[in-house]
Protein backbone atom coordinates (compact mmCIF):
# COMPACT_ATOMS: atom_id res chain seq x y z
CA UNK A 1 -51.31 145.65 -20.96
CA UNK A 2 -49.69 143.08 -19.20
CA UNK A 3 -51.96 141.73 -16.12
CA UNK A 4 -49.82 141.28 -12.80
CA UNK A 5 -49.35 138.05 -11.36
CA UNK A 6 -51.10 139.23 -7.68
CA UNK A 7 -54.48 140.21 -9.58
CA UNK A 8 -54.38 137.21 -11.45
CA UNK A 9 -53.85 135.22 -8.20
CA UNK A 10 -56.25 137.25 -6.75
CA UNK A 11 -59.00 137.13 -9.17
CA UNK A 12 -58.52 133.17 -9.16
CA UNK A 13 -59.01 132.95 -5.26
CA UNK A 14 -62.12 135.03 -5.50
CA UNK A 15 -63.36 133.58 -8.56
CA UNK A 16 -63.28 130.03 -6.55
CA UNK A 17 -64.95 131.54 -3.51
CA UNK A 18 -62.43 131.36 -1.13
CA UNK A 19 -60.54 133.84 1.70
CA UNK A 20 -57.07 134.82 1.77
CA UNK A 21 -57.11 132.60 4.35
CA UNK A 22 -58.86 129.39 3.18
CA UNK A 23 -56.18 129.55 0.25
CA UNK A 24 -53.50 129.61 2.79
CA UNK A 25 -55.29 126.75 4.32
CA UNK A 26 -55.16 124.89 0.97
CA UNK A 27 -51.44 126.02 0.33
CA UNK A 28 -49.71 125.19 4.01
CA UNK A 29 -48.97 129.06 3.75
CA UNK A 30 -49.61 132.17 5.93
CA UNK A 31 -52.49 134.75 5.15
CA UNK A 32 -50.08 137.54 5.47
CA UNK A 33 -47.81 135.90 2.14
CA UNK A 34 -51.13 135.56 0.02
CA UNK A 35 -52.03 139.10 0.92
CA UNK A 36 -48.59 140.04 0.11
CA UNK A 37 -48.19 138.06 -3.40
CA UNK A 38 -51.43 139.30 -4.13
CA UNK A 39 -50.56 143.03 -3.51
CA UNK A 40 -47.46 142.19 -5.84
CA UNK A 41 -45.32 143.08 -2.52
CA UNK A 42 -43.63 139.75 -2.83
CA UNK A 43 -43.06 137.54 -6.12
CA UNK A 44 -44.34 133.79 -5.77
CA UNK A 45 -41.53 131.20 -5.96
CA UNK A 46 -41.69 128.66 -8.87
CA UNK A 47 -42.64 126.25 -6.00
CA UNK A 48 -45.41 127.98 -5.27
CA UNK A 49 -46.87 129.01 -8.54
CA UNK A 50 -46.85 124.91 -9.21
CA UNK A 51 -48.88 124.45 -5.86
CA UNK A 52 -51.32 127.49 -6.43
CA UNK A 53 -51.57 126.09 -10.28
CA UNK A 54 -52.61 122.57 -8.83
CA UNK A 55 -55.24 124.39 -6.66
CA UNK A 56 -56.66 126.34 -9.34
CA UNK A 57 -56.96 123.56 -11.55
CA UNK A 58 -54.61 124.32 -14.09
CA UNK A 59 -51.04 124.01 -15.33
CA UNK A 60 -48.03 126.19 -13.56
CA UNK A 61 -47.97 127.57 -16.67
CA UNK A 62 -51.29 128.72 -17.73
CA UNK A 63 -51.33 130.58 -14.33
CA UNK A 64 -48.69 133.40 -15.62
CA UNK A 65 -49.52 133.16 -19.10
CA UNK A 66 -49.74 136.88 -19.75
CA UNK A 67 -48.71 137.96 -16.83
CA UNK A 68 -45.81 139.98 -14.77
CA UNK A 69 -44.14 136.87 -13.63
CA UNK A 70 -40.71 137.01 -14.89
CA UNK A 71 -40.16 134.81 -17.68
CA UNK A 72 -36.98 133.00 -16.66
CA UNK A 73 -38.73 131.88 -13.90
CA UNK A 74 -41.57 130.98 -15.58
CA UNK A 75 -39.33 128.99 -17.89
CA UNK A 76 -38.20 126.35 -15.14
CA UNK A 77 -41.88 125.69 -14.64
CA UNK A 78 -43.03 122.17 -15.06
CA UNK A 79 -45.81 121.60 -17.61
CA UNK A 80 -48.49 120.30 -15.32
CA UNK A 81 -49.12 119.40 -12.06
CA UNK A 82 -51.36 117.51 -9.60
CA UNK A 83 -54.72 119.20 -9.37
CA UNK A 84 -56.86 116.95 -6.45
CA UNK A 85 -56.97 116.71 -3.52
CA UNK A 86 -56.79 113.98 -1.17
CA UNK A 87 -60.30 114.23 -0.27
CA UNK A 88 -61.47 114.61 -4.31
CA UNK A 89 -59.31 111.67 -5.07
CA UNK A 90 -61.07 109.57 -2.29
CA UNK A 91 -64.23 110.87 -3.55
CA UNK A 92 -63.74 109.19 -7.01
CA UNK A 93 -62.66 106.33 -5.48
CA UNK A 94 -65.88 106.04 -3.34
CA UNK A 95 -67.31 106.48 -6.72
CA UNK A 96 -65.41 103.75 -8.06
CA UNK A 97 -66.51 101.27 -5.33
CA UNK A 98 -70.18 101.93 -5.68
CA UNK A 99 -70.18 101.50 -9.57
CA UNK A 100 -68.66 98.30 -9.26
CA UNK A 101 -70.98 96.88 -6.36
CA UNK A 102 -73.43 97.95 -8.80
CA UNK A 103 -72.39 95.76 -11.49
CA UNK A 104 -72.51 92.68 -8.97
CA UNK A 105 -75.12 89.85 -9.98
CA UNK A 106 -74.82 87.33 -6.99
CA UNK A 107 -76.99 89.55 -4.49
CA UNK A 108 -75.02 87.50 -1.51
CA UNK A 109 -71.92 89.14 -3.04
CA UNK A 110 -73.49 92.14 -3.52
CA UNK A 111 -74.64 92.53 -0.08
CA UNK A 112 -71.18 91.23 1.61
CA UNK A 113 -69.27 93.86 -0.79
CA UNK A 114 -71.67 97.00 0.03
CA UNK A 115 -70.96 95.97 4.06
CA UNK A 116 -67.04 95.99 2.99
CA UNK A 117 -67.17 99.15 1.54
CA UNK A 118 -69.78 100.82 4.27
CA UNK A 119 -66.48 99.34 7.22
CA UNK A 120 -64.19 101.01 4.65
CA UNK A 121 -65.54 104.52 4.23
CA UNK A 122 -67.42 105.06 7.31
CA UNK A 123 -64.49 105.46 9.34
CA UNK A 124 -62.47 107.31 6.77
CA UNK A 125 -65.55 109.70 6.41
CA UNK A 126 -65.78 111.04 10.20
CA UNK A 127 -62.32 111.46 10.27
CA UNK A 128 -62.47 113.57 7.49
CA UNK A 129 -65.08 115.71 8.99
CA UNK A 130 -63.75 116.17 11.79
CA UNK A 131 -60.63 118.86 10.01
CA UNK A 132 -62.18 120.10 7.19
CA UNK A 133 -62.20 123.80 7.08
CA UNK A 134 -62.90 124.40 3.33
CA UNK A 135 -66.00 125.28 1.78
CA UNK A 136 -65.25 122.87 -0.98
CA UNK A 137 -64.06 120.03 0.53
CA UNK A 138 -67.45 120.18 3.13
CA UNK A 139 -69.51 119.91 -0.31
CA UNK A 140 -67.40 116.93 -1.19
CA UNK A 141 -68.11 115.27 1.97
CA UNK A 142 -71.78 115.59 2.20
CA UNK A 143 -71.65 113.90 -1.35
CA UNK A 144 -69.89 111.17 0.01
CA UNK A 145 -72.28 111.30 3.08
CA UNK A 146 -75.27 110.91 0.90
CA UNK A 147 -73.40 108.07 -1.11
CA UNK A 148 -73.07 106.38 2.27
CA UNK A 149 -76.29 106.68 3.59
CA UNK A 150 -77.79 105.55 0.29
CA UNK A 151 -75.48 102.47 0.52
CA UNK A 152 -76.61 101.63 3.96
CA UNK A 153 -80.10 101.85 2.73
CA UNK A 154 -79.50 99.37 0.51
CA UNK A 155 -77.72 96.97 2.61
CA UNK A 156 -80.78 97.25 5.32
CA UNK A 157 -83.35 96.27 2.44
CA UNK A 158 -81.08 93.64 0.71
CA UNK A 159 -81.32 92.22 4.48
CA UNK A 160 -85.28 92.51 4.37
């Protein structure tokens, strides 16, 4: 049998932990239209499918694969789509900056780099904080928090 496309959005949304309302959140939707799409009531639009794919972490069209969404409509789906966020994207790029610091020989390099990217993230980190909603994206930032307090650590003993 032929799984509808609301229980498989449904199942996803639980299966990642979230509310109705956190995926609206995520999705620049209403709660009401996730209830509804999950209830099969209303039928997501390819648009949406590709956003809720990108959330979920996987292509448009691995999200109705075996599933009640018409299949013209799953035809004009695009193959893939993006699947970070703006927050996990700046998260690897944090990353990115500490493995190269790391790398750095010259500790007077090392030490004016880590202050660099300490004035570069710091800022970008509270403001962050201050509208994150999602369960998720709060776990990201208290990585990045750590990170950053781990980097300042280092930057007070290099001064030592």
């Amino acid at each position: 049998m032929v799984e509808s496309i609301g229980k498989r959005l449904a199942y996803l949304r639980q299966k990642h932990g979230w509310t109705q309302q956190s995926l609206a959140y995520r999705l620049a939707m209403s709660r009401v239209a996730i209830s509804h799409m999950e209830m099969d009531l209303t039928l997501p639009s390819e648009r949406t499918i590709t956003l809720m794919a990108g959330v979920f972490k996987m292509s448009p069209i691995e999200l109705v694969e075996d599933t009640s969404y018409p299949k013209a409509k799953a035809e004009r789906l695009p193959e893939s789509t993006m699947t970070y966020s703006e927050l996990e994207l700046n998260y690897a790029l944090l990353l990115n900056d500490i493995h190269w610091i790391d790398r750095l020989e010259d500790p007077e390099i090392k030490r004016t780099s880590t202050s660099e990217v300490l004035n570069k993230w710091l800022p970008l980190l509270e403001n962050w904080g201050n509208k994150t909603t999602d369960d998720q994206e709060t776990k990201i930032l208290q990585k990045m928090r750590i990170l950053l307090k781990d980097l300042k650590y280092v930057l007070k003993s290099h001064r030592e």
